[in-house]
PDB file of N, CA and C in Angstrom:
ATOM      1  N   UNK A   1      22.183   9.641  -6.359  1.00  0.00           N
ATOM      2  CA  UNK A   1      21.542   8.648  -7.200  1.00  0.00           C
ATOM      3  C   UNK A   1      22.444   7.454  -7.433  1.00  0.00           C
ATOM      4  N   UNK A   2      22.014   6.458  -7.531  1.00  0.00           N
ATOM      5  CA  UNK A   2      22.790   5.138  -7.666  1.00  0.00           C
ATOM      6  C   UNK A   2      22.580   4.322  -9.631  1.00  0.00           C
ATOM      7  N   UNK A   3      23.783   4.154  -9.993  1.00  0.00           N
ATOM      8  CA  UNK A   3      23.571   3.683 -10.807  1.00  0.00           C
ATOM      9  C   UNK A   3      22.723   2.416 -11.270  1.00  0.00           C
ATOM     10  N   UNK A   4      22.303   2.049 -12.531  1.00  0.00           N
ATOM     11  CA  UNK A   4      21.451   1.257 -12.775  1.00  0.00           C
ATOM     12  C   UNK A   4      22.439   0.056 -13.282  1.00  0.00           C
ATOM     13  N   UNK A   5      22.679  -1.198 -12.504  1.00  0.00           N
ATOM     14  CA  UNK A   5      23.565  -2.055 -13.539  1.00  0.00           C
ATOM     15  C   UNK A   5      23.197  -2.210 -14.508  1.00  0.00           C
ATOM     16  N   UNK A   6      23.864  -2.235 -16.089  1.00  0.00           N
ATOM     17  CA  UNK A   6      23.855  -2.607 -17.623  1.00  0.00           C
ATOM     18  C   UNK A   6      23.971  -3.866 -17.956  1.00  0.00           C
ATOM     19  N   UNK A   7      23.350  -4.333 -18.857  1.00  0.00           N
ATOM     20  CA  UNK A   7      22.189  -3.992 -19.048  1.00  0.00           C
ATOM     21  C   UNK A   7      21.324  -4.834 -18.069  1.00  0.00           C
ATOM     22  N   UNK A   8      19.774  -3.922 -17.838  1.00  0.00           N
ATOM     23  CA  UNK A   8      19.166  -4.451 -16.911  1.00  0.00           C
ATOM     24  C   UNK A   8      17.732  -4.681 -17.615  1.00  0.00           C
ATOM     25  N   UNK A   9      17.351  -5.658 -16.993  1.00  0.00           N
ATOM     26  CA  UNK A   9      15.770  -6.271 -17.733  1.00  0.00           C
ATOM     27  C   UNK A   9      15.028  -6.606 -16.756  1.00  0.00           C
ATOM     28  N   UNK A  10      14.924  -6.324 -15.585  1.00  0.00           N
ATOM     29  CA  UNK A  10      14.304  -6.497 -14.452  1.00  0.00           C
ATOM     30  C   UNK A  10      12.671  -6.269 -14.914  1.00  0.00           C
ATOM     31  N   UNK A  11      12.345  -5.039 -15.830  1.00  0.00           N
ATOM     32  CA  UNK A  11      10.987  -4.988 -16.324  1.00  0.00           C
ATOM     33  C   UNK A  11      10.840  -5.012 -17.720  1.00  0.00           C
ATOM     34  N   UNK A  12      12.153  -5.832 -18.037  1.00  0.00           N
ATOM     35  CA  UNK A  12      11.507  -6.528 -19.633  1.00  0.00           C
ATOM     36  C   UNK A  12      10.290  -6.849 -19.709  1.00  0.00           C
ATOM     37  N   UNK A  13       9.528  -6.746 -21.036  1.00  0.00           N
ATOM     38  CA  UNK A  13       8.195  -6.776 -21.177  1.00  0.00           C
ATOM     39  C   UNK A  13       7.135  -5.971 -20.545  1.00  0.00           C
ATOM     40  N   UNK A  14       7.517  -4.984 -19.450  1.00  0.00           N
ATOM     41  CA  UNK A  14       6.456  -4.546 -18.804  1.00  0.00           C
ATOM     42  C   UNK A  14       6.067  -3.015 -19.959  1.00  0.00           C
ATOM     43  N   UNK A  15       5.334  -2.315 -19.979  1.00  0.00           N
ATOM     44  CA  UNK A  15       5.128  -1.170 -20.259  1.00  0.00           C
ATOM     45  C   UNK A  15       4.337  -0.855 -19.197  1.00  0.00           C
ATOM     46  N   UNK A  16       4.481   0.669 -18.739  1.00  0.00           N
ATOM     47  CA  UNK A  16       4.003   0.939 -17.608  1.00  0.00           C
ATOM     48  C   UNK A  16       3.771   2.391 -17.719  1.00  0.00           C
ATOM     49  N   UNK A  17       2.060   2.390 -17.544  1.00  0.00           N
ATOM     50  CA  UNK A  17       1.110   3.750 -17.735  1.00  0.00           C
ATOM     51  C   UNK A  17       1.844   4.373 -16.136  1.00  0.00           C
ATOM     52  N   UNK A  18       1.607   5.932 -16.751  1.00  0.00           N
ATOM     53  CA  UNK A  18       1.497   6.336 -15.478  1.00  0.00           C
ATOM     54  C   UNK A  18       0.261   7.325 -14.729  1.00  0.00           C
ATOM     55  N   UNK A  19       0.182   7.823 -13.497  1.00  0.00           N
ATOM     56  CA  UNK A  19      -1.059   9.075 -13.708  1.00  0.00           C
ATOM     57  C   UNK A  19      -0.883   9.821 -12.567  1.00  0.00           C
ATOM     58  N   UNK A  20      -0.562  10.809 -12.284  1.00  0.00           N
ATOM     59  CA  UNK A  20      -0.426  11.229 -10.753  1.00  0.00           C
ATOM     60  C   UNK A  20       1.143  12.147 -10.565  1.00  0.00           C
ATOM     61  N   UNK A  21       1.587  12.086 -12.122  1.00  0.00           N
ATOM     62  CA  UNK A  21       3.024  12.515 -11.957  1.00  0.00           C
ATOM     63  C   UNK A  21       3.005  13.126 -12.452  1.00  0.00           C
ATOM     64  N   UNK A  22       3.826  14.113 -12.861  1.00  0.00           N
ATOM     65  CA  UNK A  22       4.762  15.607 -13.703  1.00  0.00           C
ATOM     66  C   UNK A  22       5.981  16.269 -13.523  1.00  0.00           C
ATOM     67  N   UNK A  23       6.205  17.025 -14.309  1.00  0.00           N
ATOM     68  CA  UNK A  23       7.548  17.236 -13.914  1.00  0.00           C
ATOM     69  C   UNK A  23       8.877  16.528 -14.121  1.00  0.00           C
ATOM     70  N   UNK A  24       9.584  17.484 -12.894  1.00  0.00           N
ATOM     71  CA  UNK A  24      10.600  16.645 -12.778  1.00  0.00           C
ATOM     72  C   UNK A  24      10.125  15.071 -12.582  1.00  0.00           C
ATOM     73  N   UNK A  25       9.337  15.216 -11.673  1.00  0.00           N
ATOM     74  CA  UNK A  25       9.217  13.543 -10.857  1.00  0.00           C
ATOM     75  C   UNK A  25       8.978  12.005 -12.136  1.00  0.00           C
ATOM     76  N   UNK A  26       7.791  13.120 -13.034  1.00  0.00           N
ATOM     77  CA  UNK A  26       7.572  12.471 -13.815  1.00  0.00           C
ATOM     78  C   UNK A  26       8.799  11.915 -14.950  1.00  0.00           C
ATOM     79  N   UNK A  27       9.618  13.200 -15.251  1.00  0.00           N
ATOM     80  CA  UNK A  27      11.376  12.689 -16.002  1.00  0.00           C
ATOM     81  C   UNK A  27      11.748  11.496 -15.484  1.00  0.00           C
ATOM     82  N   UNK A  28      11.982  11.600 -14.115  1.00  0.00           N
ATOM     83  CA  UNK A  28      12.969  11.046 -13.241  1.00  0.00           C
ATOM     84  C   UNK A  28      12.419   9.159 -13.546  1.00  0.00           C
ATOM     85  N   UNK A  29      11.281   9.347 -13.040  1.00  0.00           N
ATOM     86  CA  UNK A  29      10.366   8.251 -13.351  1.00  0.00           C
ATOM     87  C   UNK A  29      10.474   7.471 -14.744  1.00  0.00           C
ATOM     88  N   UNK A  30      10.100   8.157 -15.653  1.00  0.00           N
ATOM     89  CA  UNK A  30      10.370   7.260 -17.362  1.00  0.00           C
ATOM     90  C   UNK A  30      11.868   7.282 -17.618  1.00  0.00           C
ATOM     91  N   UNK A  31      12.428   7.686 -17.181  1.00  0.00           N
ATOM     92  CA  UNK A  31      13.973   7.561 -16.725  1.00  0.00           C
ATOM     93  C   UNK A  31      14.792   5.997 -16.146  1.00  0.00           C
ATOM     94  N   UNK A  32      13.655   5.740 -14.912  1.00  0.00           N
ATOM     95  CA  UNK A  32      14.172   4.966 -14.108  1.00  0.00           C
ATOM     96  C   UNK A  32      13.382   3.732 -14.437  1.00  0.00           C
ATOM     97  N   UNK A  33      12.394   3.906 -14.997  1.00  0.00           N
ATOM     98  CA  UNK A  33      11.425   2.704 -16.035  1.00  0.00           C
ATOM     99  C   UNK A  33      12.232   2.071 -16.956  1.00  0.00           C
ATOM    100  N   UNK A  34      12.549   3.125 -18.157  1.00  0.00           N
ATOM    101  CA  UNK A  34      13.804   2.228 -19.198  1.00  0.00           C
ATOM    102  C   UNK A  34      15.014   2.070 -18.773  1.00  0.00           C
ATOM    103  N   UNK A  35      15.775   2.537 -17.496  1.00  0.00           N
ATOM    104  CA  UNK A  35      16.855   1.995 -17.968  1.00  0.00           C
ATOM    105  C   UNK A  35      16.901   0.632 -16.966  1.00  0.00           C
ATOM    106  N   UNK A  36      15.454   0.131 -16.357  1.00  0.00           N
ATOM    107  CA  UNK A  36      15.266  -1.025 -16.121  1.00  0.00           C
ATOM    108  C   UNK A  36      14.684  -1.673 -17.068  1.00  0.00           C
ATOM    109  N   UNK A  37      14.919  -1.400 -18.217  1.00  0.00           N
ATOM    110  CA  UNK A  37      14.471  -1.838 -19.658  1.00  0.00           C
ATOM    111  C   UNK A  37      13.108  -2.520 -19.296  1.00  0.00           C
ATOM    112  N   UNK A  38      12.218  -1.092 -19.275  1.00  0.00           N
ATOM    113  CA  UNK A  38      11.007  -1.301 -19.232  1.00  0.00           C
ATOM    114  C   UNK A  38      10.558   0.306 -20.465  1.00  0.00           C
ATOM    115  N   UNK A  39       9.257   0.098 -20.422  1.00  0.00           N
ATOM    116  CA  UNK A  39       8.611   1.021 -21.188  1.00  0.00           C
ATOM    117  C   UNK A  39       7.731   1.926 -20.641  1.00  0.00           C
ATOM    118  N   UNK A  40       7.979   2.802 -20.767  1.00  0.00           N
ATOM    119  CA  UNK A  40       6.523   3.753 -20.141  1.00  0.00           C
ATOM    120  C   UNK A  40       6.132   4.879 -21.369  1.00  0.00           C
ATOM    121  N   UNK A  41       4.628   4.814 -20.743  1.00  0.00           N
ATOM    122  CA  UNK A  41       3.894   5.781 -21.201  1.00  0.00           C
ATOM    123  C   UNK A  41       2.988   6.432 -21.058  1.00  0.00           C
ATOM    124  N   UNK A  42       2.241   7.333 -21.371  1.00  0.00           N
ATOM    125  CA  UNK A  42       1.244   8.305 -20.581  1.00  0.00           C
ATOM    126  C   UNK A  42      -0.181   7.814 -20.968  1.00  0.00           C
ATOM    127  N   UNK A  43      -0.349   6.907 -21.705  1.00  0.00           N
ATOM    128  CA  UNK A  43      -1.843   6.637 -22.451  1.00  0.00           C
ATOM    129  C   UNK A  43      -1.766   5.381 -21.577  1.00  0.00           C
ATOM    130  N   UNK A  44      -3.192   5.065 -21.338  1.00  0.00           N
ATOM    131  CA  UNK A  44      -3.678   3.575 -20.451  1.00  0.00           C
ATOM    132  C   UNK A  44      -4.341   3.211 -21.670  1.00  0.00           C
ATOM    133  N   UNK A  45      -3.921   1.758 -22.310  1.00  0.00           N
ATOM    134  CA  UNK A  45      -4.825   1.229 -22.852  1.00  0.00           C
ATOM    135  C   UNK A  45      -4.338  -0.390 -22.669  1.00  0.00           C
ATOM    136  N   UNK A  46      -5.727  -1.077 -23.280  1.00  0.00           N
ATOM    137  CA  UNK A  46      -5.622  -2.565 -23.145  1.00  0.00           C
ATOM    138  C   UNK A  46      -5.313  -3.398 -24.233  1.00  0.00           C
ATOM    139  N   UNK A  47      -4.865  -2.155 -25.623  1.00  0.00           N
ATOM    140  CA  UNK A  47      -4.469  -3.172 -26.452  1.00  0.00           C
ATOM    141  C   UNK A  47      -4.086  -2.050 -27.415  1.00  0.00           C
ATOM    142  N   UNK A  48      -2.863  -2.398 -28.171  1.00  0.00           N
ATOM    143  CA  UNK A  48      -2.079  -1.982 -28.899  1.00  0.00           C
ATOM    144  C   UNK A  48      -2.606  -0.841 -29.608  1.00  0.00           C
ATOM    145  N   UNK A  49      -2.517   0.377 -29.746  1.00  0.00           N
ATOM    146  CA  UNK A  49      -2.994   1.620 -31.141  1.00  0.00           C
ATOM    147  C   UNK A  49      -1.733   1.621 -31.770  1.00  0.00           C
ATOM    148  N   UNK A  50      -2.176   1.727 -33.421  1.00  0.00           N
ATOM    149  CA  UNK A  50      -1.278   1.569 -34.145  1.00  0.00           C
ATOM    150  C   UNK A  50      -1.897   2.662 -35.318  1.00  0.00           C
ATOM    151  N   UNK A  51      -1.021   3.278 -36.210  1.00  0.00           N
ATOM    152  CA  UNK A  51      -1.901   4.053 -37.396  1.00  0.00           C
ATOM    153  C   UNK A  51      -3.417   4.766 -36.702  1.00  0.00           C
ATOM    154  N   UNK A  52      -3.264   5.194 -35.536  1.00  0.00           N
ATOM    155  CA  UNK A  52      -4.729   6.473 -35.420  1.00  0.00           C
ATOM    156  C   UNK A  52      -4.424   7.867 -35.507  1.00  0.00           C
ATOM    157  N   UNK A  53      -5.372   8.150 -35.919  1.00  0.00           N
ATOM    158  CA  UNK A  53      -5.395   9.942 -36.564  1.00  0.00           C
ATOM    159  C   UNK A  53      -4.802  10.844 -35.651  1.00  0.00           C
ATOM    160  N   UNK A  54      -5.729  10.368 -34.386  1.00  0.00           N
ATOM    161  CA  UNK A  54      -5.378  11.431 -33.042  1.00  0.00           C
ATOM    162  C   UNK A  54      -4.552  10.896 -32.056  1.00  0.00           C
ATOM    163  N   UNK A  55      -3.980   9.895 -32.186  1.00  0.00           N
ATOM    164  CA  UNK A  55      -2.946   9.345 -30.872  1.00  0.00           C
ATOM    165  C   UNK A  55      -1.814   8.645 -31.379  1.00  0.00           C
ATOM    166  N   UNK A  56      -0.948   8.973 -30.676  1.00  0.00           N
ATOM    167  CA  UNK A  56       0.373   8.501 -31.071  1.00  0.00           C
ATOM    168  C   UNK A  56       0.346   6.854 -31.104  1.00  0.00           C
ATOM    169  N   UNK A  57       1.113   5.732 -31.677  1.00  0.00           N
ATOM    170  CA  UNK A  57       1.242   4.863 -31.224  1.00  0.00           C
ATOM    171  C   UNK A  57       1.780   4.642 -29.859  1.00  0.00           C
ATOM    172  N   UNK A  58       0.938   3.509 -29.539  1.00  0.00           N
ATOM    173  CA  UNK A  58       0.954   2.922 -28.032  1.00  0.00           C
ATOM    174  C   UNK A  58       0.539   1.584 -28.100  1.00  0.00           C
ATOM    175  N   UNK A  59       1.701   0.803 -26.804  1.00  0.00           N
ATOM    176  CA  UNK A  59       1.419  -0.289 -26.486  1.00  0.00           C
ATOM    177  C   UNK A  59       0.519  -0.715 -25.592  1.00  0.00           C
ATOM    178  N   UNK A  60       0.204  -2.316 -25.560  1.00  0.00           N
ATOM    179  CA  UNK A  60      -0.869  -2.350 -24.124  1.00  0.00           C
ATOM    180  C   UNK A  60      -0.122  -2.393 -23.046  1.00  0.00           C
ATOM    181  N   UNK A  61      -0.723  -1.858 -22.160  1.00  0.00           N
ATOM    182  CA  UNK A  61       0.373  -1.573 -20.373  1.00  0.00           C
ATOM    183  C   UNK A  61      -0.167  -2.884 -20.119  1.00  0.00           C
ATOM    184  N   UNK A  62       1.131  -2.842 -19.123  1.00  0.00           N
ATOM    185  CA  UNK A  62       1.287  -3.751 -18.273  1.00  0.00           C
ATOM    186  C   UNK A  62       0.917  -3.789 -16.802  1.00  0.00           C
ATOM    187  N   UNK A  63       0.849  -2.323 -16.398  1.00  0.00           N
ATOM    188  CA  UNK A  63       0.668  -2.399 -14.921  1.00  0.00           C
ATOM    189  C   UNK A  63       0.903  -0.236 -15.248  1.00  0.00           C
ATOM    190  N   UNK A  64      -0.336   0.205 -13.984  1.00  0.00           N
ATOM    191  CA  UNK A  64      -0.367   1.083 -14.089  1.00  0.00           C
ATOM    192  C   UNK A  64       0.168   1.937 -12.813  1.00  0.00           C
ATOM    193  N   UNK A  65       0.991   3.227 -12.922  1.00  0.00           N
ATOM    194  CA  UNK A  65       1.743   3.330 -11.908  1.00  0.00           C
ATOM    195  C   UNK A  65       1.330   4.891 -11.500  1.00  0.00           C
ATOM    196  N   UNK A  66       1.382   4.614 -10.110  1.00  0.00           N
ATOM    197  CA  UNK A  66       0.403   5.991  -9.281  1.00  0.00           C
ATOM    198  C   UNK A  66       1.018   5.886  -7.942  1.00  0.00           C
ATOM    199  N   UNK A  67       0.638   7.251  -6.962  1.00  0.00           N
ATOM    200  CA  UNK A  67       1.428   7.379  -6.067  1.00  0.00           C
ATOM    201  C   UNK A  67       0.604   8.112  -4.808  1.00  0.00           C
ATOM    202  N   UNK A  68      -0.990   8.111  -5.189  1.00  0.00           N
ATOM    203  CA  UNK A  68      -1.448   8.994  -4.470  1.00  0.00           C
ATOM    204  C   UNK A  68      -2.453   7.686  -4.120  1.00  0.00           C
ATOM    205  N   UNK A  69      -2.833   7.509  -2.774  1.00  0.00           N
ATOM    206  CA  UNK A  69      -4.555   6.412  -2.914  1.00  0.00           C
ATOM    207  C   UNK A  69      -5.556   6.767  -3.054  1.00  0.00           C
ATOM    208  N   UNK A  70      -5.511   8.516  -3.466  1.00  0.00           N
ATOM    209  CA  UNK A  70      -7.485   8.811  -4.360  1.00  0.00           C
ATOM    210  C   UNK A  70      -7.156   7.997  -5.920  1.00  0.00           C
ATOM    211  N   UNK A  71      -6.007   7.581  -6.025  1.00  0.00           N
ATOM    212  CA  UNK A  71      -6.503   6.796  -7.475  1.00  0.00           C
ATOM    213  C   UNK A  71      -7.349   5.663  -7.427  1.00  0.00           C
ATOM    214  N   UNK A  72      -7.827   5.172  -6.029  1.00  0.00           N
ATOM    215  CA  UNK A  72      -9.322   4.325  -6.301  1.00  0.00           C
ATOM    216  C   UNK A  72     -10.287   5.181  -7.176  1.00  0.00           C
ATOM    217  N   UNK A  73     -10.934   6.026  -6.923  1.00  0.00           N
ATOM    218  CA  UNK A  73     -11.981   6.439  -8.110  1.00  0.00           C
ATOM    219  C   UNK A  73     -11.477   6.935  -9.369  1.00  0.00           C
ATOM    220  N   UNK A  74     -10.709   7.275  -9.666  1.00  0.00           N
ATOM    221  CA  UNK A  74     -10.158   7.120 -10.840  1.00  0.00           C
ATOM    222  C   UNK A  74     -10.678   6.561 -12.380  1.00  0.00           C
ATOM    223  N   UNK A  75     -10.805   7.332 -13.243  1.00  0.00           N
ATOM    224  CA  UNK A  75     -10.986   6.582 -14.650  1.00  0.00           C
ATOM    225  C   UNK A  75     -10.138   5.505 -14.549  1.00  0.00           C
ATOM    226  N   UNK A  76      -8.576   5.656 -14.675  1.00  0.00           N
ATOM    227  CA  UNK A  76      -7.938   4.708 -15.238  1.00  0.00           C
ATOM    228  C   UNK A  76      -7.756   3.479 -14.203  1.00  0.00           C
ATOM    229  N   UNK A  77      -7.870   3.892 -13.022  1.00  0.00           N
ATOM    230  CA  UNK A  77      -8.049   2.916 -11.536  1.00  0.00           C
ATOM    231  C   UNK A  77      -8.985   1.695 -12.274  1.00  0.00           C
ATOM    232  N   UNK A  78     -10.378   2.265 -12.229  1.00  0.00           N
ATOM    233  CA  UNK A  78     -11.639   1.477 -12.737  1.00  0.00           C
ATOM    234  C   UNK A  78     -11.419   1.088 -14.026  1.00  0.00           C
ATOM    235  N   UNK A  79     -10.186   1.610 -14.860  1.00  0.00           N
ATOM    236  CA  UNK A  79     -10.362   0.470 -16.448  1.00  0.00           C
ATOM    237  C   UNK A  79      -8.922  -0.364 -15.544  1.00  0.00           C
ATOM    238  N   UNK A  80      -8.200   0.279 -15.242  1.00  0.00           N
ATOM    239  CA  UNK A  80      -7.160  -1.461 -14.741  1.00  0.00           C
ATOM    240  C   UNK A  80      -7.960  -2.749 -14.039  1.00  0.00           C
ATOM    241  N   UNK A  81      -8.649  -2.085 -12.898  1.00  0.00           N
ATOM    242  CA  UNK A  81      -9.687  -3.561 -12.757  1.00  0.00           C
ATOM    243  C   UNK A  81     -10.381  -4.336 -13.964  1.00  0.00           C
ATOM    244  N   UNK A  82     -11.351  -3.349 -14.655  1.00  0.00           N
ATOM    245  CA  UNK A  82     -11.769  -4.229 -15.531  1.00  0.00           C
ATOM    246  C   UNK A  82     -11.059  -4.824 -16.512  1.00  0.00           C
ATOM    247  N   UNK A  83      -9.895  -4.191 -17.102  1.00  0.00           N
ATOM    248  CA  UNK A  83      -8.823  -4.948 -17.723  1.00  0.00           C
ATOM    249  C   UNK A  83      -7.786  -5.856 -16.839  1.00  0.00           C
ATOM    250  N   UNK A  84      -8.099  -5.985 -15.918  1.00  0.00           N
ATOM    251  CA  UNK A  84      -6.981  -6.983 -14.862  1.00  0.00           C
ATOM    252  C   UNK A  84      -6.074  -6.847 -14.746  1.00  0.00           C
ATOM    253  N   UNK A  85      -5.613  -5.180 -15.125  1.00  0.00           N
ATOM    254  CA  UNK A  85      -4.165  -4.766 -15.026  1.00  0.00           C
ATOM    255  C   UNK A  85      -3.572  -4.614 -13.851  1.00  0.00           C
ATOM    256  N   UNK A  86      -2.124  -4.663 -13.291  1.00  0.00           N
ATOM    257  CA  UNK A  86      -2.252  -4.234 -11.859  1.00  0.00           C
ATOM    258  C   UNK A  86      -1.624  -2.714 -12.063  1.00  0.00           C
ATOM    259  N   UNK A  87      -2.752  -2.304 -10.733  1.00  0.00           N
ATOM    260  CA  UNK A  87      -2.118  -0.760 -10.316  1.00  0.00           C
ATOM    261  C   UNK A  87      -1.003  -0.677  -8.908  1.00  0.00           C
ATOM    262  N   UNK A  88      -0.125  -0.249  -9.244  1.00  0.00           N
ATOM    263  CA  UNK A  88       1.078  -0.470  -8.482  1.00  0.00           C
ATOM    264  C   UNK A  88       1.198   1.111  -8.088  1.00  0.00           C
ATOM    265  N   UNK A  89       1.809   1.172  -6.710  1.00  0.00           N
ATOM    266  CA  UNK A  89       2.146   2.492  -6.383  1.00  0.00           C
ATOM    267  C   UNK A  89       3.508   2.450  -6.422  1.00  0.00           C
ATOM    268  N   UNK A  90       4.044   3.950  -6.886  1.00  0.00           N
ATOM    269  CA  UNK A  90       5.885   3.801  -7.281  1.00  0.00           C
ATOM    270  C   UNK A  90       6.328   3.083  -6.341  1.00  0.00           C
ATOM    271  N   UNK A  91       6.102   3.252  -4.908  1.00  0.00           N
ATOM    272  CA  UNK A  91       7.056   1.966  -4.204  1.00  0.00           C
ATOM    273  C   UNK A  91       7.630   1.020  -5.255  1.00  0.00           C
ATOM    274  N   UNK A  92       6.473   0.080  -5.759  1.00  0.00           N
ATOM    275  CA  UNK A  92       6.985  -1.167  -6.340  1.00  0.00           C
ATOM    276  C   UNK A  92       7.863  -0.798  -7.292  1.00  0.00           C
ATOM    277  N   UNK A  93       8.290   0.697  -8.087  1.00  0.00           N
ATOM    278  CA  UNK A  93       9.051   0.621  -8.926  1.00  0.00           C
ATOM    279  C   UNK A  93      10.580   0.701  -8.590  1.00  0.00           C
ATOM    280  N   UNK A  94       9.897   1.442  -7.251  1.00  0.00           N
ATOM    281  CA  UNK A  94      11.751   1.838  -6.369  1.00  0.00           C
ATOM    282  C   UNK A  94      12.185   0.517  -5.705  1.00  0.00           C
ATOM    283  N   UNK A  95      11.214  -0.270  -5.574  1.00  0.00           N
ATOM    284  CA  UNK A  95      12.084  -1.991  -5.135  1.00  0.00           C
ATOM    285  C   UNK A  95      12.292  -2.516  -6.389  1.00  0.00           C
ATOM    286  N   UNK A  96      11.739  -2.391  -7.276  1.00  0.00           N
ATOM    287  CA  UNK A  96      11.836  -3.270  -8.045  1.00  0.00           C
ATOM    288  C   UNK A  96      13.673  -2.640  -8.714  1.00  0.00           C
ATOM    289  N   UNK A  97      14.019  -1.379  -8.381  1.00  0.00           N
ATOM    290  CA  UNK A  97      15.344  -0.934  -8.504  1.00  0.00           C
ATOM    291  C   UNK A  97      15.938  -1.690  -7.428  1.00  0.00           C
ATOM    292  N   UNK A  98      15.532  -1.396  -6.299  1.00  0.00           N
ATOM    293  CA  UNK A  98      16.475  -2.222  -5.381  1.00  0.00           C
ATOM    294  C   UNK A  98      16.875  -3.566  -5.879  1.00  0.00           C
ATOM    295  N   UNK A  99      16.137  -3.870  -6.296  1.00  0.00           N
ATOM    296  CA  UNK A  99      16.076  -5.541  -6.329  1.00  0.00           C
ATOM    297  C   UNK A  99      17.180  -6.011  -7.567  1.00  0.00           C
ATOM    298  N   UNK A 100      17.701  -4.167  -8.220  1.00  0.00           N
ATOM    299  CA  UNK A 100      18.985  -4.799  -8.808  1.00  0.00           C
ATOM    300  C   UNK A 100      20.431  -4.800  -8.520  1.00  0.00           C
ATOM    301  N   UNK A 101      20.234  -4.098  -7.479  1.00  0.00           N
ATOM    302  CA  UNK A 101      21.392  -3.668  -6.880  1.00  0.00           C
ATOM    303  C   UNK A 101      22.263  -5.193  -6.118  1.00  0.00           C
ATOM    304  N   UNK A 102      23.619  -5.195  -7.037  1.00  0.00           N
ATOM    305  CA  UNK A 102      24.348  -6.540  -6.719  1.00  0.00           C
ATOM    306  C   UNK A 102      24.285  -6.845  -5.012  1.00  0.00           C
ATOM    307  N   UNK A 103      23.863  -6.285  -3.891  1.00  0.00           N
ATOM    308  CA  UNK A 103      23.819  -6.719  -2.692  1.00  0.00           C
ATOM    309  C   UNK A 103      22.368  -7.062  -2.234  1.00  0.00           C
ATOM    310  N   UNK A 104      21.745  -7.097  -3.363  1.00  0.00           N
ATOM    311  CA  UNK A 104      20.052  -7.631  -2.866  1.00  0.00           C
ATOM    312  C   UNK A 104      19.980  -9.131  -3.756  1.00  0.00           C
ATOM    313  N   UNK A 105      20.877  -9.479  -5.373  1.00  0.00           N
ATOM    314  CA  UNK A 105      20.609 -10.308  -5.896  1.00  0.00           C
ATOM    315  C   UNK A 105      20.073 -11.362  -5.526  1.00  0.00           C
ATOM    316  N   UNK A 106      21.485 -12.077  -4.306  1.00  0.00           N
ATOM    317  CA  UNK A 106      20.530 -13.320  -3.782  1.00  0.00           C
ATOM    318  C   UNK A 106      19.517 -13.289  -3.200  1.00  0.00           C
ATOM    319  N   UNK A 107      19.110 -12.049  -2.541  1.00  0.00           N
ATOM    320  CA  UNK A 107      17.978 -11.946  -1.710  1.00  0.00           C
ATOM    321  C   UNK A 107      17.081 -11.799  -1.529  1.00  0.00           C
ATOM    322  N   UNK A 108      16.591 -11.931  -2.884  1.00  0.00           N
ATOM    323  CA  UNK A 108      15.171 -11.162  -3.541  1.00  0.00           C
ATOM    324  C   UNK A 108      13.678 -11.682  -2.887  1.00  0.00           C
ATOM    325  N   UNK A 109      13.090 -10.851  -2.170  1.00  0.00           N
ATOM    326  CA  UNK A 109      11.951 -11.090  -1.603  1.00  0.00           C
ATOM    327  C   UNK A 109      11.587 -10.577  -2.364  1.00  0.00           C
ATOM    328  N   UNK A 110       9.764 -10.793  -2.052  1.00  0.00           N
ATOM    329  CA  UNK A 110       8.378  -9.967  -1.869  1.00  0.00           C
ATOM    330  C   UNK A 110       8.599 -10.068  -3.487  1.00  0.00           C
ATOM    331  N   UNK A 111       7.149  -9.104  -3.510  1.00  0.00           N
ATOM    332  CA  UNK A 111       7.120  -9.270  -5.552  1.00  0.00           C
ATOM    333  C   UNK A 111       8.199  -8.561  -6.432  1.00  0.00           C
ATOM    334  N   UNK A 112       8.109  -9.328  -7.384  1.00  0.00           N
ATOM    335  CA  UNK A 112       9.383  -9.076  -8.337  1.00  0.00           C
ATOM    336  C   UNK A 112       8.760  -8.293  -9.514  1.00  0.00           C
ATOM    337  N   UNK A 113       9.058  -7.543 -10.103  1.00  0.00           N
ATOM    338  CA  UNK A 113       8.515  -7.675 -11.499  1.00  0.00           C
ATOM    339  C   UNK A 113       8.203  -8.272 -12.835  1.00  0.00           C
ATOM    340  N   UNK A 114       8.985  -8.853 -13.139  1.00  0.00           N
ATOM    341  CA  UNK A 114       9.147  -9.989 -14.322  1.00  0.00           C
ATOM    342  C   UNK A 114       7.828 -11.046 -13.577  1.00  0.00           C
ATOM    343  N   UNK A 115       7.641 -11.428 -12.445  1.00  0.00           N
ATOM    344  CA  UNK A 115       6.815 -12.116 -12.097  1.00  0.00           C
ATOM    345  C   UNK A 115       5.438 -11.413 -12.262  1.00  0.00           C
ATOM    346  N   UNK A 116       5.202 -10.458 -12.237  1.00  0.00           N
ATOM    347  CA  UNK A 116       4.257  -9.474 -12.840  1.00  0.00           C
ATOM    348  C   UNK A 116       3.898  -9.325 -14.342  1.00  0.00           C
ATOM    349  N   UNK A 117       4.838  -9.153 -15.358  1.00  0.00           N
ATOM    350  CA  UNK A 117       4.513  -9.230 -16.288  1.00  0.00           C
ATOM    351  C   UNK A 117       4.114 -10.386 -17.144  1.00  0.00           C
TER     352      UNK A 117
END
C-alpha cells in the first residue's frame, strides 16, 4: 500500500455514497475516501437529514460509487440520474489517488475530482 500525502484534499467537498461493497473492500474504501479528505457514506440522498427518528445524520452525496455495471437498474443508479449526481466506478477513486502521488502532480490528466465536485 502506498501512502496518502498529508494533508490531502483532492476530494474536499465531495461526500461519496457507496453500493456494491462490504467488507474488507468496503473498510479499505471509506479508508481511502477520507484520508483523501473526502467523506463517505452508506445512505444516497439529495439533501442533507438532520434530527430524524430512524436515520442517522447524513449529508447530500456528491457522486455515487459502485464497481459492478448491473448498477444501471439500480434504485440508487436511477435516483443519481434524476438527482444529476455522478455515478463513478471505483476506478475514478483509485486515480483520483494516483493523481496524488508527487510523480503524477504535474501531470494530471483526464477527470480530476475537485473538478467534479
Amino acid at each position: 500500500p502506498r501512502p496518502v500525502p498529508s494533508p490531502c484534499t483532492v476530494l474536499k467537498g465531495c461526500v461519496i455514497c457507496y453500493t456494491q461493497f462490504s467488507g474488507f473492500e468496503l473498510a479499505h474504501l471509506v479508508k481511502l475516501v477520507e484520508a483523501l479528505g473526502g467523506v463517505c457514506q452508506g445512505t444516497f440522498t439529495q439533501k442533507p437529514i438532520k434530527n430524524h427518528k430512524k436515520m442517522p445524520d447524513c449529508l447530500a452525496c456528491t457522486h455515487l460509487l459502485y464497481k459492478r455495471k448491473e448498477l444501471e437498474s439500480s434504485s440508487k443508479r436511477k435516483a443519481a440520474m434524476k438527482w444529476k449526481i455522478p455515478a463513478v466506478k471505483v476506478d475514478w477513486l483509485y486515480k483520483c489517488f494516483g493523481d496524488t502521488l508527487p510523480s503524477r502532480q504535474s501531470a494530471l490528466r483526464g477527470f480530476r475530482a475537485q473538478e467534479a465536485c
